[in-house]
C-alpha atoms as a PDB file:
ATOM      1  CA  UNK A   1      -9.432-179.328  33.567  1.00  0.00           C
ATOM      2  CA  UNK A   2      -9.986-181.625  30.743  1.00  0.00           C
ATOM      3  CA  UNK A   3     -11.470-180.486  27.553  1.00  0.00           C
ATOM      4  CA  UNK A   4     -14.648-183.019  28.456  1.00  0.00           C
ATOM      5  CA  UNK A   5     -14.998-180.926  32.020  1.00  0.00           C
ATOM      6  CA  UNK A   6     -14.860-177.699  30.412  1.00  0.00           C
ATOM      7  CA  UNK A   7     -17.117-178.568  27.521  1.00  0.00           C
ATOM      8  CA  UNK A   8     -19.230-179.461  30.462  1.00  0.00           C
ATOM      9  CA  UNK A   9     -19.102-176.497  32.381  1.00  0.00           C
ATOM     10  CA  UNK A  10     -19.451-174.481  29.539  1.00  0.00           C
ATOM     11  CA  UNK A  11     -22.925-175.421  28.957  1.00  0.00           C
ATOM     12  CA  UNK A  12     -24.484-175.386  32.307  1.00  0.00           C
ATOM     13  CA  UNK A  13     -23.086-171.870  32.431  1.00  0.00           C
ATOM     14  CA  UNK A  14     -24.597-171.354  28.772  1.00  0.00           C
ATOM     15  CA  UNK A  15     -28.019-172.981  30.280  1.00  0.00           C
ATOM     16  CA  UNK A  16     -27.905-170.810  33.330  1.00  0.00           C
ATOM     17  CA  UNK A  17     -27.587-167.837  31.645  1.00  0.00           C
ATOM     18  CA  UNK A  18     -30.353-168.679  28.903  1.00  0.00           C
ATOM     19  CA  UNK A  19     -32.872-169.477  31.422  1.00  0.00           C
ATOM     20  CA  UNK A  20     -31.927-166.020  32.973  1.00  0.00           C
ATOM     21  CA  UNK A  21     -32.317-164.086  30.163  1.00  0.00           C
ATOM     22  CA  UNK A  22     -35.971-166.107  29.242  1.00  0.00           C
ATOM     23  CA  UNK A  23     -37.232-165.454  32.813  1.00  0.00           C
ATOM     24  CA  UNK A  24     -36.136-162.117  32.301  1.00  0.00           C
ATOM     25  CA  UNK A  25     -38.313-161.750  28.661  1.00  0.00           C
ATOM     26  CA  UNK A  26     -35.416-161.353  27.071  1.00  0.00           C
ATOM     27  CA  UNK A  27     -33.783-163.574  24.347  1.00  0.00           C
ATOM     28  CA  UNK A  28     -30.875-165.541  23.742  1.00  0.00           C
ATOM     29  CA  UNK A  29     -30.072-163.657  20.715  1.00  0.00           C
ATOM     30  CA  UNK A  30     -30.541-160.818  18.757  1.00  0.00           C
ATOM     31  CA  UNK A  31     -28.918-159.733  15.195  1.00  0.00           C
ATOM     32  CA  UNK A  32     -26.734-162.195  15.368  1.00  0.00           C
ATOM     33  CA  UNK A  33     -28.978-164.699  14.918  1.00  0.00           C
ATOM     34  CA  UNK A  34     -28.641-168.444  16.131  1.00  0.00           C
ATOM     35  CA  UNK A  35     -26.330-170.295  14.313  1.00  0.00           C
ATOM     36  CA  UNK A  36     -24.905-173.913  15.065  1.00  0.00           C
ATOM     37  CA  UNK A  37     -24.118-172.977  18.922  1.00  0.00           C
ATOM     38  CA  UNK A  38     -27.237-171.838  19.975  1.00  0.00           C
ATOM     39  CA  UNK A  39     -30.313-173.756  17.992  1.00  0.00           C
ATOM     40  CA  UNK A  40     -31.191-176.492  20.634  1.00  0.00           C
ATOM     41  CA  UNK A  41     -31.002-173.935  23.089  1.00  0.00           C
ATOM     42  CA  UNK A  42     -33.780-171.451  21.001  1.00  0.00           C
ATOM     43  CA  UNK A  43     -35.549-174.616  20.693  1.00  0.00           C
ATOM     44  CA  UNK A  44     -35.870-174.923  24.915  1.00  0.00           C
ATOM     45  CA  UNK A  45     -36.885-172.020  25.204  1.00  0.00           C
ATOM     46  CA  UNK A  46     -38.618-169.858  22.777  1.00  0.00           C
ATOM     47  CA  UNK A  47     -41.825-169.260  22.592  1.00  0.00           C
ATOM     48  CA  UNK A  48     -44.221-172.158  20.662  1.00  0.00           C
ATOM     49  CA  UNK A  49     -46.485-169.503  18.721  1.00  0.00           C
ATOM     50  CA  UNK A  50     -42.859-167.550  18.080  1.00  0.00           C
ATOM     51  CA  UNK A  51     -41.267-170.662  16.906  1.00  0.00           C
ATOM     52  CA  UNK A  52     -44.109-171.157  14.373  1.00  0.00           C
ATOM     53  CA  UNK A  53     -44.424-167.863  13.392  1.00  0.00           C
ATOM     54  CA  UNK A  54     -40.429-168.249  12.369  1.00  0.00           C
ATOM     55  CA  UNK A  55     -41.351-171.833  10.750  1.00  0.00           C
ATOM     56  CA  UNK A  56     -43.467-170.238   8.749  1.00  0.00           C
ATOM     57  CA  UNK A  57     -41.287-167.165   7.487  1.00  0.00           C
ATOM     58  CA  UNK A  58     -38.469-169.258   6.406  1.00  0.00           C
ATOM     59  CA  UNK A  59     -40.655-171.563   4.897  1.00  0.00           C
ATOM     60  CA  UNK A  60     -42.004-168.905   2.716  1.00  0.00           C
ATOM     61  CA  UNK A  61     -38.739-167.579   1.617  1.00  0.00           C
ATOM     62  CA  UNK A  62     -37.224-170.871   1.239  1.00  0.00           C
ATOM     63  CA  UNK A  63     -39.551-173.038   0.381  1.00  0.00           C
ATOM     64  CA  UNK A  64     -37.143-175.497  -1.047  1.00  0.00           C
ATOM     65  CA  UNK A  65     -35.182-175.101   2.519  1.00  0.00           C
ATOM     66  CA  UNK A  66     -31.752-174.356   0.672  1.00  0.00           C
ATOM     67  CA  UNK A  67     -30.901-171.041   2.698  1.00  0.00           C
ATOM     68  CA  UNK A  68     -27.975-171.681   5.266  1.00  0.00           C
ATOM     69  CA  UNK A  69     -29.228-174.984   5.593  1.00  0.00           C
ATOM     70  CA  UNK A  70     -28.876-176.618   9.375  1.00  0.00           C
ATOM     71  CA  UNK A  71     -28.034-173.208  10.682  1.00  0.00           C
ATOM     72  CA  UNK A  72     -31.030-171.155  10.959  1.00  0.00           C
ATOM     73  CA  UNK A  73     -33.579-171.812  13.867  1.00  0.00           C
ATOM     74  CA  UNK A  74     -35.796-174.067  14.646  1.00  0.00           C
ATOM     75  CA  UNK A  75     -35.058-175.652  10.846  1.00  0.00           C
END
């Protein structure tokens, strides 16, 4: 299997598993937060009000957005 075919394969499986865990109520993470690997999946599929809620959080801890910058959520 070529690295493009697992890449591949390792995101369907990633997507599958998400959208599992969502339909479930649960969440694709937890204290570990999101990171790189994960933010356009927390993007599909959190919650809109959640997602704002977290928008508005960060920006009032960071207003000038300098905080692990491109790594935390929904950024």
């Amino acid at each position: 299997m070529s690295g493009v075919e697992w890449a591949a394969q390792t995101a369907a499986v990633n997507r599958l598993v998400h959208d599992i865990a969502v339909d479930m109520q649960g969440s694709i993470s937890a204290e570990h937060g999101i990171g790189l690997l994960k933010r356009e999946e927390l993007a599909r599929t959190v919650d809109p009000a959640k997602a704002a809620a977290m928008r508005a959080i960060r920006q009032a801890l960071d207003p000038n957005g300098i905080f692990n910058r491109g790594r935390v959520f929904l950024g």
